[in-house]
C-alpha atoms as a PDB file:
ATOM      1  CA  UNK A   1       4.948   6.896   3.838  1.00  0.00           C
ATOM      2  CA  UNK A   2       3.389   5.585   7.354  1.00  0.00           C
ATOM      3  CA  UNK A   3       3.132   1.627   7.153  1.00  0.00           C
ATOM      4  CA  UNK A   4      -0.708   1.787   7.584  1.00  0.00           C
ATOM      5  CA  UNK A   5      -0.689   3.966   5.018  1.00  0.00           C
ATOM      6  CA  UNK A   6       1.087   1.571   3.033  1.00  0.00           C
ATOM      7  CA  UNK A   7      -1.466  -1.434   3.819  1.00  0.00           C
ATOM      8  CA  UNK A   8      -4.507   0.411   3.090  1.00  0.00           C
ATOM      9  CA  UNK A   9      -3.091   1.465  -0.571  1.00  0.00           C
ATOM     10  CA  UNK A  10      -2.299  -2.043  -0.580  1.00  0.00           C
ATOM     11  CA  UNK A  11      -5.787  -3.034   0.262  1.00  0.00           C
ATOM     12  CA  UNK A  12      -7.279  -0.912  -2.225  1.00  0.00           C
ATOM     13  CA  UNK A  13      -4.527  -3.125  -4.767  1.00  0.00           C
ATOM     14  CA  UNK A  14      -5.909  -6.044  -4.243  1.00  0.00           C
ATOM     15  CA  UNK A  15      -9.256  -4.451  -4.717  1.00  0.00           C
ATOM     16  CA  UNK A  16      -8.936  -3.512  -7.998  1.00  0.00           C
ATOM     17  CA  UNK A  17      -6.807  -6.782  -8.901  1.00  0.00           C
ATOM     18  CA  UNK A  18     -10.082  -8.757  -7.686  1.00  0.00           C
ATOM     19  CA  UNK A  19     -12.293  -6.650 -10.144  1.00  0.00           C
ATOM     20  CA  UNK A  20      -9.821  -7.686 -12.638  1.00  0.00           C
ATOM     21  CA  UNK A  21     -10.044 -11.486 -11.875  1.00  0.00           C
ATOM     22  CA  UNK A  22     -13.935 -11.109 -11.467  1.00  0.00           C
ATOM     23  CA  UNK A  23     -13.886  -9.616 -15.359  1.00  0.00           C
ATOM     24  CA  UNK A  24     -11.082 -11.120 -17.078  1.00  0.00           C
ATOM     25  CA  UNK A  25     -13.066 -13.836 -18.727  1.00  0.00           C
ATOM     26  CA  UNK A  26     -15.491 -11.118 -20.256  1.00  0.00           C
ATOM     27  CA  UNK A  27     -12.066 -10.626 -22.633  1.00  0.00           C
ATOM     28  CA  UNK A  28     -12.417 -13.805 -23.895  1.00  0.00           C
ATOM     29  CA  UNK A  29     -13.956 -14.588 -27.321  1.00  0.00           C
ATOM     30  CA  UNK A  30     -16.983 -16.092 -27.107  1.00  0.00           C
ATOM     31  CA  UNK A  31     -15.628 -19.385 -28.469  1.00  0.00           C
ATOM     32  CA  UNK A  32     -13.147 -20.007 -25.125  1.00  0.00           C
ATOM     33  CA  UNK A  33     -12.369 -23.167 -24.185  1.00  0.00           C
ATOM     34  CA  UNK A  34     -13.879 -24.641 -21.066  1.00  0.00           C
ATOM     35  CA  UNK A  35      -9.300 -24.039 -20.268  1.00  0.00           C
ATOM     36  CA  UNK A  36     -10.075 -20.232 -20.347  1.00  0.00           C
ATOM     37  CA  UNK A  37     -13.300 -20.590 -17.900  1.00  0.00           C
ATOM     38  CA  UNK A  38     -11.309 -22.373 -15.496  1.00  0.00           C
ATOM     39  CA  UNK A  39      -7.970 -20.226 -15.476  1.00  0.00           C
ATOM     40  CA  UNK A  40     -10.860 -17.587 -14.705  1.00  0.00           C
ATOM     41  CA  UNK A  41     -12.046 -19.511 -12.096  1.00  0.00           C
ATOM     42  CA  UNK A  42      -8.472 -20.214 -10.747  1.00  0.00           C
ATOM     43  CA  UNK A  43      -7.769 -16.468 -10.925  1.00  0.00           C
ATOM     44  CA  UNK A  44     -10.266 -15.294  -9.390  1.00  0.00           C
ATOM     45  CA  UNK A  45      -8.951 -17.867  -6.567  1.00  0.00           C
ATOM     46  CA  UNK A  46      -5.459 -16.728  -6.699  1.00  0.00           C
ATOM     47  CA  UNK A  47      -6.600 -12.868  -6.140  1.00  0.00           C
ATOM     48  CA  UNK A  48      -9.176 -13.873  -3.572  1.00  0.00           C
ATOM     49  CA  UNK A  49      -6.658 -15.475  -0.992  1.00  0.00           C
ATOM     50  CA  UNK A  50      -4.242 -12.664  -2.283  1.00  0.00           C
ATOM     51  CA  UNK A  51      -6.290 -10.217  -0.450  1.00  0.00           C
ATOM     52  CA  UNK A  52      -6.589 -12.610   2.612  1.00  0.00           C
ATOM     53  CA  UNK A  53      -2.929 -12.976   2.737  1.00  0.00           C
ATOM     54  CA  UNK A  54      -2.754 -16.746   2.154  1.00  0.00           C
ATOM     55  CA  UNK A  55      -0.427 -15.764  -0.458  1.00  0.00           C
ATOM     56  CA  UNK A  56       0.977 -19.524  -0.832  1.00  0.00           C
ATOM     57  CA  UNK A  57      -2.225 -20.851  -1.415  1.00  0.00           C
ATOM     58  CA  UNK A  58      -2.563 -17.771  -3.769  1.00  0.00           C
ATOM     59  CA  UNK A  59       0.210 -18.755  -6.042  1.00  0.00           C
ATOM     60  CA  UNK A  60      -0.892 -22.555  -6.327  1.00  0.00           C
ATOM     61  CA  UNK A  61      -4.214 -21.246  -7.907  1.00  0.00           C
ATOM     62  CA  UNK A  62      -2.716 -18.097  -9.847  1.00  0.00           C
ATOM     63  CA  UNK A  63       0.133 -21.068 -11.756  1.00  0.00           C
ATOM     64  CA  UNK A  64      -2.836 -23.315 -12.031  1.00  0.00           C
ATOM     65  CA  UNK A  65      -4.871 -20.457 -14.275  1.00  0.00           C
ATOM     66  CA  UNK A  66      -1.011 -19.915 -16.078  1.00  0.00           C
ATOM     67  CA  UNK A  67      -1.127 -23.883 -16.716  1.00  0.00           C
ATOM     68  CA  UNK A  68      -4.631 -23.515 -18.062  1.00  0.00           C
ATOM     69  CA  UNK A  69      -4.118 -20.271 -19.774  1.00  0.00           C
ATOM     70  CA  UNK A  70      -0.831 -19.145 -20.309  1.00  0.00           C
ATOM     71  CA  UNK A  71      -1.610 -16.052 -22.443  1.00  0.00           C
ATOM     72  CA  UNK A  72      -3.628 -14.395 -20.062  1.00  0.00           C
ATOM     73  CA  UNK A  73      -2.707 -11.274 -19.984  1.00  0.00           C
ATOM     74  CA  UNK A  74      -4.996 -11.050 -16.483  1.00  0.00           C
ATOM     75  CA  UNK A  75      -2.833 -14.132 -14.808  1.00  0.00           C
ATOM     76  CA  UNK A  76       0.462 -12.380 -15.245  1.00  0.00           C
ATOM     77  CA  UNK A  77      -0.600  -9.085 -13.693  1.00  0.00           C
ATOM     78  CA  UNK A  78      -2.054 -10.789 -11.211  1.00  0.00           C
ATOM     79  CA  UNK A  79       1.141 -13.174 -10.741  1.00  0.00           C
ATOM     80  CA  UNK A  80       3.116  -9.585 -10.924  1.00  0.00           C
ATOM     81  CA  UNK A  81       1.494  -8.464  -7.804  1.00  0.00           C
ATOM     82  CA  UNK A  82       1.581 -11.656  -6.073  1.00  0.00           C
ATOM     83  CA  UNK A  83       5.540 -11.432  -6.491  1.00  0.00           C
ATOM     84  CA  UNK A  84       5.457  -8.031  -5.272  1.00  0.00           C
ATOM     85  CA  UNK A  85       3.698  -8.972  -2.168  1.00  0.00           C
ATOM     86  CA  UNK A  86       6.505 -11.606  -1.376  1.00  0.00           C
ATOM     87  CA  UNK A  87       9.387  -9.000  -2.363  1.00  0.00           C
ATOM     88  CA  UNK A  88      10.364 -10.688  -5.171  1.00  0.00           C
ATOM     89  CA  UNK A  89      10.567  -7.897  -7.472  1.00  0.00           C
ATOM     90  CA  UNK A  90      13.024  -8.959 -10.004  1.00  0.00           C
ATOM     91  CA  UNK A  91      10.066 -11.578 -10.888  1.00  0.00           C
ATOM     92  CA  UNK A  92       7.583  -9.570 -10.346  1.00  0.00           C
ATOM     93  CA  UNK A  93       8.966  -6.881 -13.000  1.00  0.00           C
ATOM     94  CA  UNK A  94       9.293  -9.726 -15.207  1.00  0.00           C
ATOM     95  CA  UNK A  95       5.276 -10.858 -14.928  1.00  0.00           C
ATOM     96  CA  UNK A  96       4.314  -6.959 -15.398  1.00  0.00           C
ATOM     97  CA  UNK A  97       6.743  -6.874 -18.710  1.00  0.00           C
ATOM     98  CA  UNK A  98       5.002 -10.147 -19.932  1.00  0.00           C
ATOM     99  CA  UNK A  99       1.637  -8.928 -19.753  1.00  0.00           C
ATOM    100  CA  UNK A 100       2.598  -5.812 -21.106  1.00  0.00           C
ATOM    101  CA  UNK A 101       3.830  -7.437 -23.672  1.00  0.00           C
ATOM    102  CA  UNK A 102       0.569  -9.399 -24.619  1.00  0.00           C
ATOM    103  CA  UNK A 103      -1.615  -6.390 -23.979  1.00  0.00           C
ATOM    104  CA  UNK A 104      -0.225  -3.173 -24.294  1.00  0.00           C
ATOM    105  CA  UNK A 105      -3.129  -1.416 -24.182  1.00  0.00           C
ATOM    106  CA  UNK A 106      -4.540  -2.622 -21.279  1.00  0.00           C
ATOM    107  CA  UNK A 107      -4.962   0.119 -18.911  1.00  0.00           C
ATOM    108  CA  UNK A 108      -4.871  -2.602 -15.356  1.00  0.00           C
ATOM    109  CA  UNK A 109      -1.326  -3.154 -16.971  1.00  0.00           C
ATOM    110  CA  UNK A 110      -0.427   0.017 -17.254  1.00  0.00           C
ATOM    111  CA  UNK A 111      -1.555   1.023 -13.770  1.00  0.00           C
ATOM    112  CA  UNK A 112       0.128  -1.521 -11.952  1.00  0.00           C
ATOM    113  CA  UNK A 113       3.629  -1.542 -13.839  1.00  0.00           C
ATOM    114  CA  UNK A 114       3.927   2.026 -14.045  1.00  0.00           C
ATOM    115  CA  UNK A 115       3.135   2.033 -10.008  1.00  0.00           C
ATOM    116  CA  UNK A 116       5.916  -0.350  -9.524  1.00  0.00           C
ATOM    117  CA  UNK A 117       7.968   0.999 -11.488  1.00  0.00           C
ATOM    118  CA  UNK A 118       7.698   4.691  -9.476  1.00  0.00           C
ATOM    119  CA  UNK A 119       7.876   2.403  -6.544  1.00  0.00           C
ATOM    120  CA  UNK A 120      11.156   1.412  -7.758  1.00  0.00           C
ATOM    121  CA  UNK A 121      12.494   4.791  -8.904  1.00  0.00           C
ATOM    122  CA  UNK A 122      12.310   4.221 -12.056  1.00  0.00           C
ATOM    123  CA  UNK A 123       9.985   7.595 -12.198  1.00  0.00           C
ATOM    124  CA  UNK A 124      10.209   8.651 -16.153  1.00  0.00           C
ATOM    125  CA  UNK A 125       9.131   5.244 -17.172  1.00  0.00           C
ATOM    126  CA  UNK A 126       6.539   4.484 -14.596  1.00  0.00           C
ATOM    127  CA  UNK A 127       4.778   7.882 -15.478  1.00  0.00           C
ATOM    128  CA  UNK A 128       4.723   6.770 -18.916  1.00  0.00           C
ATOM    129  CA  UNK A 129       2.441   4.220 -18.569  1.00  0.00           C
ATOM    130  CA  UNK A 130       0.550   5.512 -15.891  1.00  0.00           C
ATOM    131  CA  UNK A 131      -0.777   8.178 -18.071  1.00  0.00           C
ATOM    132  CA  UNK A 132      -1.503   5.777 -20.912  1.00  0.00           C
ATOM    133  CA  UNK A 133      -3.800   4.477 -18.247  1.00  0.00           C
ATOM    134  CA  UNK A 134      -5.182   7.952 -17.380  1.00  0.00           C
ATOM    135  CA  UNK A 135      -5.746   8.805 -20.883  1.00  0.00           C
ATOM    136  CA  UNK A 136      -7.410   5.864 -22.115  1.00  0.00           C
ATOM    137  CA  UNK A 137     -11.101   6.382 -22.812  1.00  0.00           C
ATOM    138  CA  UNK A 138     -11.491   2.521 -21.519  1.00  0.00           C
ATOM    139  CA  UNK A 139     -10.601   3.356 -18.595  1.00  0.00           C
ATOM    140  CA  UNK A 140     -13.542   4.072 -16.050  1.00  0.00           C
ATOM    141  CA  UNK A 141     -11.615   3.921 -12.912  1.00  0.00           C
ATOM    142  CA  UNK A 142      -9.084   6.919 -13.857  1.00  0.00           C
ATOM    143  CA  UNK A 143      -9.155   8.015 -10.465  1.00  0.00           C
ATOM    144  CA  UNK A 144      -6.944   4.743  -9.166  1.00  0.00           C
ATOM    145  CA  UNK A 145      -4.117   5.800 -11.988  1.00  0.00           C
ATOM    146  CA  UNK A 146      -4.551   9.531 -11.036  1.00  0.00           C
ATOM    147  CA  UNK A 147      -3.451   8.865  -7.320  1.00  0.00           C
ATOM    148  CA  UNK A 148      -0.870   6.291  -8.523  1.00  0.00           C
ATOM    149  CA  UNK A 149       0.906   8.922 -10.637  1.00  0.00           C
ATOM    150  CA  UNK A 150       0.401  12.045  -7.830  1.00  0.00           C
ATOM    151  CA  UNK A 151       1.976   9.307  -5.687  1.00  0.00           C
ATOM    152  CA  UNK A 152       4.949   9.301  -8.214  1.00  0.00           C
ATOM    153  CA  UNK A 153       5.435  13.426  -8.724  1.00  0.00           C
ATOM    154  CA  UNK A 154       5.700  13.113  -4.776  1.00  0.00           C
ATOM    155  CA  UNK A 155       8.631  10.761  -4.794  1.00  0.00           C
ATOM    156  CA  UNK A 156      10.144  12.907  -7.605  1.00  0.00           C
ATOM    157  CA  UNK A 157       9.543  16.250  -5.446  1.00  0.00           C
ATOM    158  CA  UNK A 158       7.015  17.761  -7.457  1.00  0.00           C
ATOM    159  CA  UNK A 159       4.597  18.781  -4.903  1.00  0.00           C
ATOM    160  CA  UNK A 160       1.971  20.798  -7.081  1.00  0.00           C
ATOM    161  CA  UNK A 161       2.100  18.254 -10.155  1.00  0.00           C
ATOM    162  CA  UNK A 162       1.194  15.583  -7.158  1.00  0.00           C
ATOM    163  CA  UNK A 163      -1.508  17.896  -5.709  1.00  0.00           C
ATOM    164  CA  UNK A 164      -3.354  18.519  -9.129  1.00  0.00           C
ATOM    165  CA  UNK A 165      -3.575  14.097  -9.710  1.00  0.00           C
ATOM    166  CA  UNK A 166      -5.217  13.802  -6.236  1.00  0.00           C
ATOM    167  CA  UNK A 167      -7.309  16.201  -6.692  1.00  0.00           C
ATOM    168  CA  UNK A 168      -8.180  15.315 -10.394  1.00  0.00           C
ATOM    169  CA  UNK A 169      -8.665  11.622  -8.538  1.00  0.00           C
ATOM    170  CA  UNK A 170     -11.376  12.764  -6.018  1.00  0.00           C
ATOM    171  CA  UNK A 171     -13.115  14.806  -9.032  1.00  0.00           C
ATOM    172  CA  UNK A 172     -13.689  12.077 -10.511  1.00  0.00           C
ATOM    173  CA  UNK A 173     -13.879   9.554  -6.857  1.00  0.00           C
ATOM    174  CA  UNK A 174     -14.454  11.785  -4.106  1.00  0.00           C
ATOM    175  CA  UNK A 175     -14.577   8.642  -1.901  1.00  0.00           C
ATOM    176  CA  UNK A 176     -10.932   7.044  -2.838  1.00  0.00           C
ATOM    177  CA  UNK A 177      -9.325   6.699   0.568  1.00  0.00           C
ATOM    178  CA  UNK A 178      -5.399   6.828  -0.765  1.00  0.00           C
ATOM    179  CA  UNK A 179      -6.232  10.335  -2.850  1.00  0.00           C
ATOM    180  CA  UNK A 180      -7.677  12.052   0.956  1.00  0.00           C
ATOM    181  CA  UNK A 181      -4.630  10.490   2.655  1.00  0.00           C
ATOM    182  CA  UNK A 182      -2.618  12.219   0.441  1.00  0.00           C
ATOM    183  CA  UNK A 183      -4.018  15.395   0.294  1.00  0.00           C
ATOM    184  CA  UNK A 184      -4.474  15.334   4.121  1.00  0.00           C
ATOM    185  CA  UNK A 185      -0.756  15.145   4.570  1.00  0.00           C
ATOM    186  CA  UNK A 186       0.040  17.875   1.715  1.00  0.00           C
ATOM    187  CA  UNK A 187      -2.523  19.986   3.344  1.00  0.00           C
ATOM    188  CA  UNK A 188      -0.843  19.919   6.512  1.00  0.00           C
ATOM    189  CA  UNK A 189       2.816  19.928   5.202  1.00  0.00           C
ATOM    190  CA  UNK A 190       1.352  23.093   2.923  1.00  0.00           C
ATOM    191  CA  UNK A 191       0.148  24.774   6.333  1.00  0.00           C
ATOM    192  CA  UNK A 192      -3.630  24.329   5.059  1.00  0.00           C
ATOM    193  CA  UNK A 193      -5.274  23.295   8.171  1.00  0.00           C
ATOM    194  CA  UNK A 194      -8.274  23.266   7.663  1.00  0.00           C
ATOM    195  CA  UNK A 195      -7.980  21.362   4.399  1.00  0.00           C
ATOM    196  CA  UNK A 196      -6.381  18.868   6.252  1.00  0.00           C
ATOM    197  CA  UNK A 197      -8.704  18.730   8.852  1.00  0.00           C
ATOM    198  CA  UNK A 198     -11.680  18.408   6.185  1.00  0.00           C
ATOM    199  CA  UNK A 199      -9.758  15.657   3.959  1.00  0.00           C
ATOM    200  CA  UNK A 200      -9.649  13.459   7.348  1.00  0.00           C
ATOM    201  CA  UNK A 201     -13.247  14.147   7.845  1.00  0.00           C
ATOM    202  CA  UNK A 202     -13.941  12.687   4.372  1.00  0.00           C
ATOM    203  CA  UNK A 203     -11.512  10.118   4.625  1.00  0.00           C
ATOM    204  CA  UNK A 204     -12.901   8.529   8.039  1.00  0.00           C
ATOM    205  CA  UNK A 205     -16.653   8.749   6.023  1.00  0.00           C
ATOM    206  CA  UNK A 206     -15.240   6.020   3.377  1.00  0.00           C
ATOM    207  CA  UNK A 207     -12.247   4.592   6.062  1.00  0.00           C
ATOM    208  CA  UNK A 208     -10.913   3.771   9.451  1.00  0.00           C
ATOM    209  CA  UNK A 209      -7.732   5.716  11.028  1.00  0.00           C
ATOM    210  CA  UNK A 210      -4.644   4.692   9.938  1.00  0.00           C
ATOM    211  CA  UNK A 211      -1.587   5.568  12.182  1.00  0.00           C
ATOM    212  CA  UNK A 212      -0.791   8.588   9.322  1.00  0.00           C
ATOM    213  CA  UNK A 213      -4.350   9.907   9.910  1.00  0.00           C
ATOM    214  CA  UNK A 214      -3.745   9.970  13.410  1.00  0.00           C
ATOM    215  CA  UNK A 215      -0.400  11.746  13.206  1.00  0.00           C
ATOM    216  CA  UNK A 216      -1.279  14.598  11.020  1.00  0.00           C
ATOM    217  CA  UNK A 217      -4.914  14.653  12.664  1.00  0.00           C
ATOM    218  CA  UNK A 218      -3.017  15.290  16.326  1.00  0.00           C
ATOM    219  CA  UNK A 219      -0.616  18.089  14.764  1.00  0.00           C
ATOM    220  CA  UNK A 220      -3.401  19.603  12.655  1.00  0.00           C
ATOM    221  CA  UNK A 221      -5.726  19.934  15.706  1.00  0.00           C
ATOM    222  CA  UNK A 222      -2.727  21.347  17.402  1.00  0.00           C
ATOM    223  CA  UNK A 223      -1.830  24.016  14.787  1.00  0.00           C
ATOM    224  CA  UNK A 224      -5.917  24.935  14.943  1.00  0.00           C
ATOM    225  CA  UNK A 225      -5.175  25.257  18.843  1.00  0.00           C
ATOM    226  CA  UNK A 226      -7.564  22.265  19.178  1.00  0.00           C
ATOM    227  CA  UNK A 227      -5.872  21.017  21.971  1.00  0.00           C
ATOM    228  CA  UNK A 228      -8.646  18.295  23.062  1.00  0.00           C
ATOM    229  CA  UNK A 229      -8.861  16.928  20.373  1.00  0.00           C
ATOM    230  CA  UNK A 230      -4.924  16.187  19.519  1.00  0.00           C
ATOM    231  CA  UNK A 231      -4.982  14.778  22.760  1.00  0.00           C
ATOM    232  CA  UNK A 232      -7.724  12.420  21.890  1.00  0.00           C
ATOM    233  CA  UNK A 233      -6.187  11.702  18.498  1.00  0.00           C
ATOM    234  CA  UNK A 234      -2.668  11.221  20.387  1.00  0.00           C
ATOM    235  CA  UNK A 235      -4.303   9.162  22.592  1.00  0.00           C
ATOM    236  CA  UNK A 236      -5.619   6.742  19.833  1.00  0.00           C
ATOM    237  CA  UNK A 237      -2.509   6.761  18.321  1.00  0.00           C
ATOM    238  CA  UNK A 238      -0.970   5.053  20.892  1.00  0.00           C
ATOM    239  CA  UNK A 239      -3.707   2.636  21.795  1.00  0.00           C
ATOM    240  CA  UNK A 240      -4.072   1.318  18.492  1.00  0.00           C
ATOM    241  CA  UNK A 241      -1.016   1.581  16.699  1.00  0.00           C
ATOM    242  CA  UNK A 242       1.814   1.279  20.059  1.00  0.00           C
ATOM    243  CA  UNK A 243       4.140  -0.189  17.544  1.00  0.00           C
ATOM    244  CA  UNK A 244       4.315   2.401  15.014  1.00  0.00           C
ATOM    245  CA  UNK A 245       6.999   4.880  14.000  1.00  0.00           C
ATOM    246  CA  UNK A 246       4.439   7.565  14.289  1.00  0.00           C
ATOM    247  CA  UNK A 247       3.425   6.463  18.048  1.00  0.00           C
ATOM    248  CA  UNK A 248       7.819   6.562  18.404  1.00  0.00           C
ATOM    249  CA  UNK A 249       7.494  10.153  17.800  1.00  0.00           C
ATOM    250  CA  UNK A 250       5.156  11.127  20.581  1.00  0.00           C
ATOM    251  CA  UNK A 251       7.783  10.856  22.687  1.00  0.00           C
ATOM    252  CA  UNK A 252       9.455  13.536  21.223  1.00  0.00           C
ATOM    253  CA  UNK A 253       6.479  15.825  20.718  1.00  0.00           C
ATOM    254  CA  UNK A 254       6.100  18.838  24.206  1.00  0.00           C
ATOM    255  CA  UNK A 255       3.565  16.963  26.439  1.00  0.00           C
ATOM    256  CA  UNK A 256       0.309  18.831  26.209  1.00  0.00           C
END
């Protein structure tokens, strides 16, 4: 997968691990000590300069909510991620196996474990859980499991099985940026051109280019014999993204 590519999934991540923080104390009974509200508090924290990449400043708050809290099911995920982000994945398995552990029907879980673990290789298992998450009628944000697990039948080769979870994803979200990335590059790889071309129109509604977009947008417009316009997208390419692999490539592509 492109590294922009990469970073806006990521993005999206830490999106959905702030909606977590922002809702985690809502799980609470209604009898919470003022300890629960302020592991909330300090959770919210930890994801909020997560997403800015302080990520040290991130892990003071996130093991001042674990002091507070320590069987928040919320913190460990959280913590999970956190670990992942510094490439620590040995401890970051461990967090997601915790709050597994404590909650193991809770669909955020499920998501982000089973990701990792498809992101590991560890494909049967991650798929397991990712479509606990899908099938859960808690669930009303399906669409971010859907893409996880298409993402997953694409590492294990299974093109079509991938296809039908994006596309089941933008039924349900036809905004999500990482399920029209996706089905931009199958489109192209599947010689549907002008699916591609319509999945990047979509995408850059909700999105900005990523150095992926502009790859298969350049080679798209060139199948289409749109040769302005790969020019233009070539053109970007390099300008914004000169240190990517995908910019590497042009010099390999026939000049136009």
């Amino acid at each position: 997968m492109p590294p922009e590519t990469s970073k806006i999934i990521n993005r999206f991540s830490c999106v959905l691990l702030l909606s977590i923080a922002i809702t985690s104390c809502a799980s609470h009974d209604v009898n919470s000590t003022n300890n629960d509200d302020s592991a909330g508090v300090y959770l919210q924290l930890g994801v909020r300069y997560m997403d800015l990449g302080k990520l040290e400043i991130a892990k003071e708050n996130l093991l001042l909510a674990l002091k507070k809290d320590p069987d928040n099911t919320q913190v460990h995920n959280a913590f999970a991620f956190l670990y992942e982000k510094l490439n620590d994945y040995d401890h970051a398995k461990e967090q997601y196996e915790i709050a597994l552990d404590k909650s193991p029907d809770d669909w955020n879980v499920q998501n982000n474990f089973g990701r990792f673990l498809c992101d590991r290789g560890e494909y049967e298992q991650g798929m397991v859980l990712l479509i606990k998450a899908i099938s859960t009628q808690l669930n009303d944000r399906q669409w971010l499991a859907l893409t996880n697990a298409g993402r997953c039948q694409l590492a294990m080769q299974q093109k079509q099985s991938a296809k039908a979870y994006f596309r089941q994803a933008l039924i349900l979200n036809n905004e999500y940026a990482p399920a029209l990335l996706e089905m931009q590059k199958i489109s192209y790889e599947n010689g549907e051109y002008w699916a591609a071309k319509g999945y990047l129109q979509r995408y850059l509604g909700v999105a900005n280019h990523t150095s992926g977009t502009l790859w298969f947008g350049m080679q798209t417009e060139r199948a289409l014999g749109n040769e302005a316009l790969a020019k233009e997208y070539q053109n970007l390419l390099v300008e914004k993204f000169p240190l990517s692999n995908e910019a590497k490539r042009i010099a390999g592509i026939k000049k136009f």
